[in-house]
Protein backbone atom coordinates (compact mmCIF):
# COMPACT_ATOMS: atom_id res chain seq x y z
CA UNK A 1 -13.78 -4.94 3.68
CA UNK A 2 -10.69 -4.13 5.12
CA UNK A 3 -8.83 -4.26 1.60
CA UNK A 4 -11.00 -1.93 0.28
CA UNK A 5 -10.32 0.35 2.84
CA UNK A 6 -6.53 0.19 2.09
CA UNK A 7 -7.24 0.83 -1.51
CA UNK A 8 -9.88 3.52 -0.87
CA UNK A 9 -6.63 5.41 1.59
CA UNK A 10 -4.40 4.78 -1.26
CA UNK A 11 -6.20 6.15 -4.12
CA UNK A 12 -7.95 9.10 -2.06
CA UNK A 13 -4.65 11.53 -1.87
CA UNK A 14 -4.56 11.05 -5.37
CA UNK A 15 -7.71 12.05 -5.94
CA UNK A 16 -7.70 14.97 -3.76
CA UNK A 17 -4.40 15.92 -5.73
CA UNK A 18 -6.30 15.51 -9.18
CA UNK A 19 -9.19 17.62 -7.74
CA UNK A 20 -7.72 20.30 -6.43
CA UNK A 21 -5.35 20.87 -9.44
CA UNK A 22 -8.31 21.15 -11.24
CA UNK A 23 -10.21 23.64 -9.26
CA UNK A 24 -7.30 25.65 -9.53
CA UNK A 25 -7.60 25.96 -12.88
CA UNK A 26 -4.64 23.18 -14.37
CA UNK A 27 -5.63 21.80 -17.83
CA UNK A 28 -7.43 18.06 -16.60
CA UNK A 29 -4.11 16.04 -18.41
CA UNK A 30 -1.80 17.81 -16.09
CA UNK A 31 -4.49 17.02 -12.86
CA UNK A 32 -4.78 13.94 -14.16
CA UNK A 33 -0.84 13.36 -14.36
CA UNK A 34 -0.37 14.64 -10.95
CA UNK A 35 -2.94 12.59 -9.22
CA UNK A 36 -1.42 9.80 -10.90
CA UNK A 37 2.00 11.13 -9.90
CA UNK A 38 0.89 10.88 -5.93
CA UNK A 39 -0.72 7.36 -6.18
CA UNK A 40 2.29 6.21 -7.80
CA UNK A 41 4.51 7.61 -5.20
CA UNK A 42 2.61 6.23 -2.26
CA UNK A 43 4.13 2.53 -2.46
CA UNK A 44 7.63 3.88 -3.10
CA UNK A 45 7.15 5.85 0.00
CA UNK A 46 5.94 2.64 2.46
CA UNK A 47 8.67 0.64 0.44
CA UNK A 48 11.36 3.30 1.65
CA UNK A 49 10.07 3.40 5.08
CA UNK A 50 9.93 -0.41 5.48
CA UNK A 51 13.79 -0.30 4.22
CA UNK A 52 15.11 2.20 6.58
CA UNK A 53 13.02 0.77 9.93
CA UNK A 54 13.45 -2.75 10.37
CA UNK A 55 11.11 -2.82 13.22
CA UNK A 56 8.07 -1.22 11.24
CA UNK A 57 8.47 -4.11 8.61
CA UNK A 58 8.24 -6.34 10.74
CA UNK A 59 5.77 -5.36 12.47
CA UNK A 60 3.84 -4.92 9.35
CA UNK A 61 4.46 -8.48 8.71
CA UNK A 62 3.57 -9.99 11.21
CA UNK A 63 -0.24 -8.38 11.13
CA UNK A 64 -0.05 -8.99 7.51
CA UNK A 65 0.50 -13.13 8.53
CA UNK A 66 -2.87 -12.75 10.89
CA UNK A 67 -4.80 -11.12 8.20
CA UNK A 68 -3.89 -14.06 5.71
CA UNK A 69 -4.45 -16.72 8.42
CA UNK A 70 -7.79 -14.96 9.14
CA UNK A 71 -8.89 -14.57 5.32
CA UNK A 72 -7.53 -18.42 4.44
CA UNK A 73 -9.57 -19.60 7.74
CA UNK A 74 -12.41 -17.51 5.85
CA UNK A 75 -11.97 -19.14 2.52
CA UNK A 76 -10.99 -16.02 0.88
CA UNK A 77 -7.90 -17.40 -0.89
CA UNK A 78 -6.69 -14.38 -3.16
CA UNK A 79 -7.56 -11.88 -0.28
CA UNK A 80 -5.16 -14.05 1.53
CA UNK A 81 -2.80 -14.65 -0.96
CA UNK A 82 -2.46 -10.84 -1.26
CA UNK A 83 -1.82 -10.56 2.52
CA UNK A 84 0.57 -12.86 2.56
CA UNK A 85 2.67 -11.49 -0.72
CA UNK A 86 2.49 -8.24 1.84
CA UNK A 87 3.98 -10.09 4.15
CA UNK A 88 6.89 -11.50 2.32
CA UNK A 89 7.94 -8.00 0.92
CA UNK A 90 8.11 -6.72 4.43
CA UNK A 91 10.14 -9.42 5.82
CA UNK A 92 12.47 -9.28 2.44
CA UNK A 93 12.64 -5.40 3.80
CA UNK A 94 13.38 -5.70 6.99
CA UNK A 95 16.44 -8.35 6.14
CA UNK A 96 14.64 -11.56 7.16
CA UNK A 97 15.62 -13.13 4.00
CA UNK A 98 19.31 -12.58 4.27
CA UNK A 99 19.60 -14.00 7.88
């Protein structure tokens, strides 16, 4: 449930984007284009964050480790899997890696 949320928060801005570009009269390729334009960006953006504060990526990943802990204890193995990919780009950001 909790994954779906993520995606749902990740796809919603842009949606909103795409909407409102259309309201406002833009052709729907170009809304379509700039909704994709703002989900695309999202990721980049958290990736950039988790690169310039340590601290937030590691914080990240270590509530990424209980969520996979808590979704293998579960049996939900690719929910957990995912989780704990998450994790391991957010300790690669924060430097863990290179220690």
């Amino acid at each position: 449930m909790l994954l779906l949320l993520i995606c749902a928060a990740g796809l919603a801005p842009g949606l909103a984007t795409a909407w409102l570009a259309r309201r406002r009269g833009r052709s729907w390729p170009l809304a379509v284009a700039a909704g994709a334009a703002v989900t695309a960006a999202l990721p980049a953006l958290l990736v950039l964050a988790l690169l310039s504060i340590p601290p937030l990526a590691l914080f990240l990943a270590a509530g990424a480790v209980l969520a996979a802990l808590n979704a293998y204890d579960d049996g939900r193995v690719w929910t957990a899997t995912a989780w704990a990919w998450t994790a391991a780009v957010c300790m690669a950001c924060a430097g863990w890696w290179s220690r």
